[in-house]
PDB file of N, CA and C in Angstrom:
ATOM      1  N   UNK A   1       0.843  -1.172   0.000  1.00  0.00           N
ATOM      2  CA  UNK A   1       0.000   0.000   0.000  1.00  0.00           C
ATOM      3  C   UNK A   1       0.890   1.237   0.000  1.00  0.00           C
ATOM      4  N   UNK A   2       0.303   1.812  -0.993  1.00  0.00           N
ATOM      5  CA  UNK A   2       1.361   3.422  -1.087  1.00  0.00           C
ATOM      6  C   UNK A   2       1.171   4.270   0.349  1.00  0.00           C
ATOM      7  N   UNK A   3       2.384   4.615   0.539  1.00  0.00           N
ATOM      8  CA  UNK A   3       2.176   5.790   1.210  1.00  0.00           C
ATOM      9  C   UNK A   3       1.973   6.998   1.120  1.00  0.00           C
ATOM     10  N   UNK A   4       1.359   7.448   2.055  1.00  0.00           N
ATOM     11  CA  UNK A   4       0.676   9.363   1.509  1.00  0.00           C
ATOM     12  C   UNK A   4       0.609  10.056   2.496  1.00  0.00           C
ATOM     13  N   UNK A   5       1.653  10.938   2.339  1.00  0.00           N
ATOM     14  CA  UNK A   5       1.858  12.325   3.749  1.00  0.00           C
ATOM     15  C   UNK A   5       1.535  13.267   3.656  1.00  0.00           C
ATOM     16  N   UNK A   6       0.919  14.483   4.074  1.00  0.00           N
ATOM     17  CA  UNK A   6       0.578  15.795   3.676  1.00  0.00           C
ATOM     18  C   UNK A   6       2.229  16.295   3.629  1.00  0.00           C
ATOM     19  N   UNK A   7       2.523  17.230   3.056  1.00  0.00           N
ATOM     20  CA  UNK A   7       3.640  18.152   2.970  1.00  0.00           C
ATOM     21  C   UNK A   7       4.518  18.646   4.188  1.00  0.00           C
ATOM     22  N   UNK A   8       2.934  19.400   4.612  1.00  0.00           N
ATOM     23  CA  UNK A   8       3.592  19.618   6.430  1.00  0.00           C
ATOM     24  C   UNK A   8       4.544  18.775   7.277  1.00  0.00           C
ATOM     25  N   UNK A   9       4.264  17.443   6.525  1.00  0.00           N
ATOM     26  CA  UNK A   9       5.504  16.294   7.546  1.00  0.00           C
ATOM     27  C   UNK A   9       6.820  15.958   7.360  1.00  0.00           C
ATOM     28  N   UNK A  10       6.940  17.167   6.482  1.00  0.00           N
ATOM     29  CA  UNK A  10       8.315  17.244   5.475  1.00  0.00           C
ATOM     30  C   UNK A  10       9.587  17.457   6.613  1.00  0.00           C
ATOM     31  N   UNK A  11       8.708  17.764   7.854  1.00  0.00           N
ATOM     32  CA  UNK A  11       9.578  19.153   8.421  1.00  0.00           C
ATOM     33  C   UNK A  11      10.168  17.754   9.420  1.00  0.00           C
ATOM     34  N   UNK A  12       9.631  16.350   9.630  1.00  0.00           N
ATOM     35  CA  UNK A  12      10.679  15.498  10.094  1.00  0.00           C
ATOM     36  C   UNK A  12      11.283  14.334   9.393  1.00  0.00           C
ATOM     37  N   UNK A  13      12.593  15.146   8.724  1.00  0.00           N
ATOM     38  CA  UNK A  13      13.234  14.349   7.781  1.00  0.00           C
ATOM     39  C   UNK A  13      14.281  13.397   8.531  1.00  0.00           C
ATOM     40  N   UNK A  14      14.002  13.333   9.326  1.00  0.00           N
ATOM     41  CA  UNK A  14      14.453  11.815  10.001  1.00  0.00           C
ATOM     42  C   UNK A  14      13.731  10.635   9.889  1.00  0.00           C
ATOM     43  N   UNK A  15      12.368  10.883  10.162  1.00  0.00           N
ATOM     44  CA  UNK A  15      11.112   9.856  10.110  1.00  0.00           C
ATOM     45  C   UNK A  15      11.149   9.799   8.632  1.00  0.00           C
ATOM     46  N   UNK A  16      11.195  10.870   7.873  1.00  0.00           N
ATOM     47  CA  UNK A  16      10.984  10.655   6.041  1.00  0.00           C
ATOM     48  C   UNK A  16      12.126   9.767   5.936  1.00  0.00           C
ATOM     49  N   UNK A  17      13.265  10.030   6.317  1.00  0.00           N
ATOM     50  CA  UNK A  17      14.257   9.495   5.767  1.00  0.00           C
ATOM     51  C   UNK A  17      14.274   7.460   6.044  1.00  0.00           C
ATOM     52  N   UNK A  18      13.614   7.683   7.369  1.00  0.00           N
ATOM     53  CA  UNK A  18      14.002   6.001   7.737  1.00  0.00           C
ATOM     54  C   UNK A  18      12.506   5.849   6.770  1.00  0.00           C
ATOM     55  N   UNK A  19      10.979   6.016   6.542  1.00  0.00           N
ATOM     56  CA  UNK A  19      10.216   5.447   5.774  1.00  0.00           C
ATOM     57  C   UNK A  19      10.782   5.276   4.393  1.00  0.00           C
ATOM     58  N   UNK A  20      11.349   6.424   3.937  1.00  0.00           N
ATOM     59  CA  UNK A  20      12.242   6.092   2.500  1.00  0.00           C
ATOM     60  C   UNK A  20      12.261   4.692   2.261  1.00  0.00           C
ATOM     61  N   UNK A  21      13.593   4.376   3.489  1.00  0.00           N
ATOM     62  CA  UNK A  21      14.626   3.311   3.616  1.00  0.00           C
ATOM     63  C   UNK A  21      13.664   2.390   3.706  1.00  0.00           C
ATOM     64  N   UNK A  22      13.228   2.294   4.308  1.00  0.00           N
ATOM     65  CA  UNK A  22      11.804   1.069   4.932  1.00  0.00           C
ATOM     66  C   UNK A  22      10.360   0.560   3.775  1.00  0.00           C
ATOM     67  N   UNK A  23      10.591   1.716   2.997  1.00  0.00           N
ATOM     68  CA  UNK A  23       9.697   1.513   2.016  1.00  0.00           C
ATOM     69  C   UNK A  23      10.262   0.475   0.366  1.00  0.00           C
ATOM     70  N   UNK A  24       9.662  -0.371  -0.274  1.00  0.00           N
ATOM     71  CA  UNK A  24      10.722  -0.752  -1.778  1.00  0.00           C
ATOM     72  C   UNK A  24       9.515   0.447  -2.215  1.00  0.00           C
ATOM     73  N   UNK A  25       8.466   1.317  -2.291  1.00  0.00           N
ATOM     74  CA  UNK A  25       7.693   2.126  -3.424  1.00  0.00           C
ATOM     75  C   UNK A  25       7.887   3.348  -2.759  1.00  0.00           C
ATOM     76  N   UNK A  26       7.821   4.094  -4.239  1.00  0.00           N
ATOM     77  CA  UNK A  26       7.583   6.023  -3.481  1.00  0.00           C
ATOM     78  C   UNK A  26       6.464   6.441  -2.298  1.00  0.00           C
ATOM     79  N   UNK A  27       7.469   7.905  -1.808  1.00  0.00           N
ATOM     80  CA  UNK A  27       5.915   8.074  -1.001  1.00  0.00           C
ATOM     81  C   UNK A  27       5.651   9.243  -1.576  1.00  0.00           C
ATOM     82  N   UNK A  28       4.128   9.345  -1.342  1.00  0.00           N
ATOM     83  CA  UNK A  28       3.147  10.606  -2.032  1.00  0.00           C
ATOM     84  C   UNK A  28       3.396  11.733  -0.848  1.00  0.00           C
ATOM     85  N   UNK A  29       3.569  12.728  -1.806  1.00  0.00           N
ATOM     86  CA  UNK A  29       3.259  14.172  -0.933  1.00  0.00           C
ATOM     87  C   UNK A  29       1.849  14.629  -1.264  1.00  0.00           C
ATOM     88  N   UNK A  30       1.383  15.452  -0.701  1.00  0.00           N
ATOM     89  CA  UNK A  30       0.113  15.813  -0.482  1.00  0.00           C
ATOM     90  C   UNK A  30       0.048  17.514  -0.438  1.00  0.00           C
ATOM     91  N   UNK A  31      -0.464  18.389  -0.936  1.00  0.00           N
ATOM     92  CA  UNK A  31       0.011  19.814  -0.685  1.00  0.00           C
ATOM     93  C   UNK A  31      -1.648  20.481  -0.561  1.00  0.00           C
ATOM     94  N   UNK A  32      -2.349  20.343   0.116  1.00  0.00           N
ATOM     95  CA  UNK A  32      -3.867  20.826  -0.114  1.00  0.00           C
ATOM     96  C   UNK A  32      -4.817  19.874  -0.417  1.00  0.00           C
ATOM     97  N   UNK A  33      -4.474  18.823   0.044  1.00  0.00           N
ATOM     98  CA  UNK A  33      -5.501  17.475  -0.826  1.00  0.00           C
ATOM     99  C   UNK A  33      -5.042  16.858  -1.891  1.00  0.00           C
ATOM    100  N   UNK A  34      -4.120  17.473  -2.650  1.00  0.00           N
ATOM    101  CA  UNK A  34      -3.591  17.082  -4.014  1.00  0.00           C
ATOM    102  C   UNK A  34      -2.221  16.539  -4.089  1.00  0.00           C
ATOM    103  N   UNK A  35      -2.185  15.408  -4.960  1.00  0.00           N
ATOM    104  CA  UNK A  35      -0.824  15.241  -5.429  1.00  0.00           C
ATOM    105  C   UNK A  35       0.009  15.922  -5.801  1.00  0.00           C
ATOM    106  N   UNK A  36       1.617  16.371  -5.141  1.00  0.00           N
ATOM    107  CA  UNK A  36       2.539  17.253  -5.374  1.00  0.00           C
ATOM    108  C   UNK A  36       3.487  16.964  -5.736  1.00  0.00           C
ATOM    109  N   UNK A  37       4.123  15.845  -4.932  1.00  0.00           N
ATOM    110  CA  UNK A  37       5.430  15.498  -5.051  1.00  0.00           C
ATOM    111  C   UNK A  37       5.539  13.649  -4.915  1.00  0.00           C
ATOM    112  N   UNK A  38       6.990  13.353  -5.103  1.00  0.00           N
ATOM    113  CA  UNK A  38       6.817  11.949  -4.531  1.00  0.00           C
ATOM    114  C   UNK A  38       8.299  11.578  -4.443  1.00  0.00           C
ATOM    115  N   UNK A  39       8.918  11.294  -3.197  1.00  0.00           N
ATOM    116  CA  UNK A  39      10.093  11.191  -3.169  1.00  0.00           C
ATOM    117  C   UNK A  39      10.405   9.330  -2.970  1.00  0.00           C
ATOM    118  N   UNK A  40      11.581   9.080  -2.570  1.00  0.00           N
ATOM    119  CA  UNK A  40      11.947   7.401  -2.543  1.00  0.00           C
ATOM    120  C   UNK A  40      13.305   7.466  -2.242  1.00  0.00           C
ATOM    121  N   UNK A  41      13.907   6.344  -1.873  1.00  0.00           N
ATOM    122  CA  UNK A  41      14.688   6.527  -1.298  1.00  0.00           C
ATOM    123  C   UNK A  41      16.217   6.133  -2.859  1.00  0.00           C
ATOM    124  N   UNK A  42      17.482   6.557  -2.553  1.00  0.00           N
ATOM    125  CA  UNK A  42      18.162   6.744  -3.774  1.00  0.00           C
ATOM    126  C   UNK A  42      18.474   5.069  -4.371  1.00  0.00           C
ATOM    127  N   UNK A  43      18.771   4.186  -3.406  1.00  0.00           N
ATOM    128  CA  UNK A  43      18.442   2.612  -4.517  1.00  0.00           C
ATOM    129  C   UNK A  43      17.375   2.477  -5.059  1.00  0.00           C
ATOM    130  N   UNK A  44      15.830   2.792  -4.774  1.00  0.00           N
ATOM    131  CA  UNK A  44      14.519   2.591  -5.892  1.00  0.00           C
ATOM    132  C   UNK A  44      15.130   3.193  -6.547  1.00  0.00           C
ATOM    133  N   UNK A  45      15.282   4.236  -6.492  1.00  0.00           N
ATOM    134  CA  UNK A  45      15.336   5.790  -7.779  1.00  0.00           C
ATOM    135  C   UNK A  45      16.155   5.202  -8.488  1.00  0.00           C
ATOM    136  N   UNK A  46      17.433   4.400  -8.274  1.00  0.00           N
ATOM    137  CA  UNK A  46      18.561   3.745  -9.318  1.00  0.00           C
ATOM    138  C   UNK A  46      17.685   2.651 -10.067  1.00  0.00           C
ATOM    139  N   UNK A  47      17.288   1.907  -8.860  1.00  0.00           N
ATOM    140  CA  UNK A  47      16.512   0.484  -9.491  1.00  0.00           C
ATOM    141  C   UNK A  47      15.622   0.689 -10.384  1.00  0.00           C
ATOM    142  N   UNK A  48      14.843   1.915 -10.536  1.00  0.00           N
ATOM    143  CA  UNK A  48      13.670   2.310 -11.289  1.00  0.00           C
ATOM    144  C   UNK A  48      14.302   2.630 -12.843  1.00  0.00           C
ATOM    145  N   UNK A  49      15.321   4.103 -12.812  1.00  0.00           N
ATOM    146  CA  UNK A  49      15.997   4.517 -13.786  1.00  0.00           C
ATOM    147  C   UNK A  49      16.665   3.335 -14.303  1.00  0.00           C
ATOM    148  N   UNK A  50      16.900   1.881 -13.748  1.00  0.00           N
ATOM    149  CA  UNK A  50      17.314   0.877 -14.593  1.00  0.00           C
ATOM    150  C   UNK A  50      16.664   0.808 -15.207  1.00  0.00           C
ATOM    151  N   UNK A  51      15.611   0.318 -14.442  1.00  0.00           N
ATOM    152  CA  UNK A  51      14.633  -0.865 -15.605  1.00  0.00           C
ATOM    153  C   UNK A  51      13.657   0.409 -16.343  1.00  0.00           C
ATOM    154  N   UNK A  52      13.968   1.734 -16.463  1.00  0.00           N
ATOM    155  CA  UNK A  52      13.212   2.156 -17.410  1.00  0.00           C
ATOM    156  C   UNK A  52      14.237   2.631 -18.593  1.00  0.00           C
ATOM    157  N   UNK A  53      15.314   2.522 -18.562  1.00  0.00           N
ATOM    158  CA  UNK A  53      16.521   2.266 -19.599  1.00  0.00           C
ATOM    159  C   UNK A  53      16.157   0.725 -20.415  1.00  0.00           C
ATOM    160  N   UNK A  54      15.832   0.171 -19.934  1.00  0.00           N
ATOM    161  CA  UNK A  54      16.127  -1.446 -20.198  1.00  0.00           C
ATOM    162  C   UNK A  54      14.539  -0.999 -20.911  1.00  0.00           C
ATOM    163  N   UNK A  55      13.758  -1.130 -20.491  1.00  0.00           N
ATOM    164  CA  UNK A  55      11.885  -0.643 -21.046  1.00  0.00           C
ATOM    165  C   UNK A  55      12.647  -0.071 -22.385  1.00  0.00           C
ATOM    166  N   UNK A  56      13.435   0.863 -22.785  1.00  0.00           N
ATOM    167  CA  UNK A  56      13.471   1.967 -23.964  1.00  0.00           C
ATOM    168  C   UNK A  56      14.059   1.190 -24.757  1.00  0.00           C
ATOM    169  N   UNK A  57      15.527   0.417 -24.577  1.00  0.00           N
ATOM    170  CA  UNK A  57      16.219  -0.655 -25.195  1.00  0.00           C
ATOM    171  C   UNK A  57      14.974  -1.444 -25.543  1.00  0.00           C
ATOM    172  N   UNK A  58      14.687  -1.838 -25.306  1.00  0.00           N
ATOM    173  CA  UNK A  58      13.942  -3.072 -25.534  1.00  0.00           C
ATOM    174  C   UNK A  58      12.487  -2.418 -26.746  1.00  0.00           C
ATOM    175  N   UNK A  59      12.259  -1.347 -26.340  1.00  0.00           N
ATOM    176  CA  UNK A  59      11.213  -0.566 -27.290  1.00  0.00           C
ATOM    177  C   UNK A  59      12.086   0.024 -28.735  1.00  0.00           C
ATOM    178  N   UNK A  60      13.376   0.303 -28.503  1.00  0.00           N
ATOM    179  CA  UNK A  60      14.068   0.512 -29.779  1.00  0.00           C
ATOM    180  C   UNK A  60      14.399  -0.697 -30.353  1.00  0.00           C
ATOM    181  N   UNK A  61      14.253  -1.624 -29.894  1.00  0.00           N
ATOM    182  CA  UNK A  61      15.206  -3.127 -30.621  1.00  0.00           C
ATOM    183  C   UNK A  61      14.146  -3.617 -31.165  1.00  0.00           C
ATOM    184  N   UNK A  62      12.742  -3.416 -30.642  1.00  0.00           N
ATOM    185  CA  UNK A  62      11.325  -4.083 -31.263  1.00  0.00           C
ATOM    186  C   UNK A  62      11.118  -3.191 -32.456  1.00  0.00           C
ATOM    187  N   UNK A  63      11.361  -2.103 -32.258  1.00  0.00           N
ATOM    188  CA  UNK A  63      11.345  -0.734 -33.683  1.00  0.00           C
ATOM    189  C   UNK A  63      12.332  -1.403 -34.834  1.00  0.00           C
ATOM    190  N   UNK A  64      13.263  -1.817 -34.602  1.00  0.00           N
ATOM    191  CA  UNK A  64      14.319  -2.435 -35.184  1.00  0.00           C
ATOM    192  C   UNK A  64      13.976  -3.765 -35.566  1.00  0.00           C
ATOM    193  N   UNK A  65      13.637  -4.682 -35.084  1.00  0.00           N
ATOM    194  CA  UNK A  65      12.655  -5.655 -35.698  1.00  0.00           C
ATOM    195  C   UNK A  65      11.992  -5.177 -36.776  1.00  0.00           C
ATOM    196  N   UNK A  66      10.869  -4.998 -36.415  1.00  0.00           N
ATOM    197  CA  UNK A  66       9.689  -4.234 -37.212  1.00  0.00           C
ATOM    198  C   UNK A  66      10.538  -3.590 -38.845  1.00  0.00           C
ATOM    199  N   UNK A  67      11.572  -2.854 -38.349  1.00  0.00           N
ATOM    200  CA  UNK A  67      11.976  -2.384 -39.532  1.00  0.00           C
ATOM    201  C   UNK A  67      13.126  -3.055 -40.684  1.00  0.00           C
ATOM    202  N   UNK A  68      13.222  -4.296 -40.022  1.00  0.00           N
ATOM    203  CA  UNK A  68      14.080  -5.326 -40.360  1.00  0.00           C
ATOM    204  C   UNK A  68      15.890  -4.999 -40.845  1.00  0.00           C
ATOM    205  N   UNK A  69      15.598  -4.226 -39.217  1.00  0.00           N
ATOM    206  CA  UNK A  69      17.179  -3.672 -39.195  1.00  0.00           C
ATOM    207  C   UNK A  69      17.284  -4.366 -38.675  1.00  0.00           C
ATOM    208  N   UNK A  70      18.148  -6.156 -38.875  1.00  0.00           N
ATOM    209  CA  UNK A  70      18.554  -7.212 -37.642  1.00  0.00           C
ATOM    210  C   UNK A  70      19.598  -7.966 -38.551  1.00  0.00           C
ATOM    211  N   UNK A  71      20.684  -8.512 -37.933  1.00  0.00           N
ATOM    212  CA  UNK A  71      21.691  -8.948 -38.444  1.00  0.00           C
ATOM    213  C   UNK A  71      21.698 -10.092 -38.114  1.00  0.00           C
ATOM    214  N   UNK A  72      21.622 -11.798 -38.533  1.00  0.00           N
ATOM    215  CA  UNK A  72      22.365 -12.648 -37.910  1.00  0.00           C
ATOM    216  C   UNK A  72      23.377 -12.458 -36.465  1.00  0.00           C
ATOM    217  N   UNK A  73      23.689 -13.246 -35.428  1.00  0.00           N
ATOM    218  CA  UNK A  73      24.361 -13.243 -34.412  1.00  0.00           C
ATOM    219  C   UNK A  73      26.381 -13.529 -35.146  1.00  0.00           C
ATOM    220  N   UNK A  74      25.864 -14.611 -36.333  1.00  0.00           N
ATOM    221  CA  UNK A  74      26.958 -15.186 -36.494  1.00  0.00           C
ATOM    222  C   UNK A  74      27.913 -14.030 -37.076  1.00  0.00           C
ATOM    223  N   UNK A  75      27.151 -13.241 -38.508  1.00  0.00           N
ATOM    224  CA  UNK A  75      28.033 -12.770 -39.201  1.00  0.00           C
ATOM    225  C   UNK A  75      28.008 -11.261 -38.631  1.00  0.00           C
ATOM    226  N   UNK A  76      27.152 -10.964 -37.124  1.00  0.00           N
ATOM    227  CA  UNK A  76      27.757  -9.665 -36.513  1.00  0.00           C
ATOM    228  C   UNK A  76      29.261 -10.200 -35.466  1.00  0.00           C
ATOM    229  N   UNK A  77      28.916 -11.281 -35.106  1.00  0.00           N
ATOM    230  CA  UNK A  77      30.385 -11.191 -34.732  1.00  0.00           C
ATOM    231  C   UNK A  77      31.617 -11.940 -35.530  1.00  0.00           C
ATOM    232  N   UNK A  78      31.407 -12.127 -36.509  1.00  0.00           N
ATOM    233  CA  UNK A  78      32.525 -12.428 -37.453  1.00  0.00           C
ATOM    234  C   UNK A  78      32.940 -10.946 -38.024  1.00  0.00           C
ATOM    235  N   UNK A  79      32.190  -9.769 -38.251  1.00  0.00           N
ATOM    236  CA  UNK A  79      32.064  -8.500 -38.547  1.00  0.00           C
ATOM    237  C   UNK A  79      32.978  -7.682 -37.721  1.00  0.00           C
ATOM    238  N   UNK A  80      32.840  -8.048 -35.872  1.00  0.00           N
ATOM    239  CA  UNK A  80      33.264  -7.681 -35.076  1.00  0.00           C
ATOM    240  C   UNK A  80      34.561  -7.950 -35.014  1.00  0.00           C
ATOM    241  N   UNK A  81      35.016  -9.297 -35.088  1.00  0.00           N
ATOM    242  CA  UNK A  81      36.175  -9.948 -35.214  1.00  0.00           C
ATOM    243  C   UNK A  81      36.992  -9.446 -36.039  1.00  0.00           C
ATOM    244  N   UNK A  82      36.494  -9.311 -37.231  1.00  0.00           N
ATOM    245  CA  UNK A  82      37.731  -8.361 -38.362  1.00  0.00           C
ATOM    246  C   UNK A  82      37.596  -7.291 -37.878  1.00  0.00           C
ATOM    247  N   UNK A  83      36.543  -6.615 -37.312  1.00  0.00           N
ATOM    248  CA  UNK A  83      36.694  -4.663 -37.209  1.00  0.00           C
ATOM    249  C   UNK A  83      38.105  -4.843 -36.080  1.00  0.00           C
ATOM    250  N   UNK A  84      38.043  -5.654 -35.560  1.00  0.00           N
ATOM    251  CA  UNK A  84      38.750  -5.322 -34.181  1.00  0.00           C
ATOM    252  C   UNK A  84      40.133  -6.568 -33.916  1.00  0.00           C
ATOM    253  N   UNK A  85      40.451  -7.135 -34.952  1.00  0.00           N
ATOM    254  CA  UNK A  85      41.599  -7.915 -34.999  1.00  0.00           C
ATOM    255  C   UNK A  85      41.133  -9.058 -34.031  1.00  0.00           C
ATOM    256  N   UNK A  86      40.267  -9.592 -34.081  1.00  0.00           N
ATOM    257  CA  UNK A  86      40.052 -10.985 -32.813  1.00  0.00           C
ATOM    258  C   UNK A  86      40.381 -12.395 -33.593  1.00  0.00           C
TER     259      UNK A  86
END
């Protein structure tokens, strides 16, 4: 279950800091009733920015399919092998 703080509780960033840690999902800020902000602690934020790198790879390589930009495995690295003396 997400968590959701009004703003005002910003002001004990000790308690924010250990829920961070304690939490694997973001927590919601709240500024008037409304969604404002949403912080997490800095391993999600890495773990996230992975796998949404890996999401884009994977959405350009299916584009690349589709457009039948794809090489054999064999003769890209036989390709590789001469570019690079192996």
């Amino acid at each position: 279950m997400p968590h959701i703080i009004p703003i005002k509780d910003l002001k004990n960033t000790s308690e924010i800091s250990e829920l961070c840690h304690k939490s694997d999902e973001p927590i919601y800020i709240t500024k008037n009733g409304y969604g404002d902000m949403v912080i997490m602690s800095m391993e999600i934020f890495e773990s996230t920015m992975k796998h949404l790198s890996m999401y884009r790879d994977i959405g350009i390589s299916e584009k690349q399919i589709e457009k039948g930009q794809i090489k054999d495995a064999r003769t890209a690295l036989a390709d590789m092998r001469t570019k690079y003396g192996l």
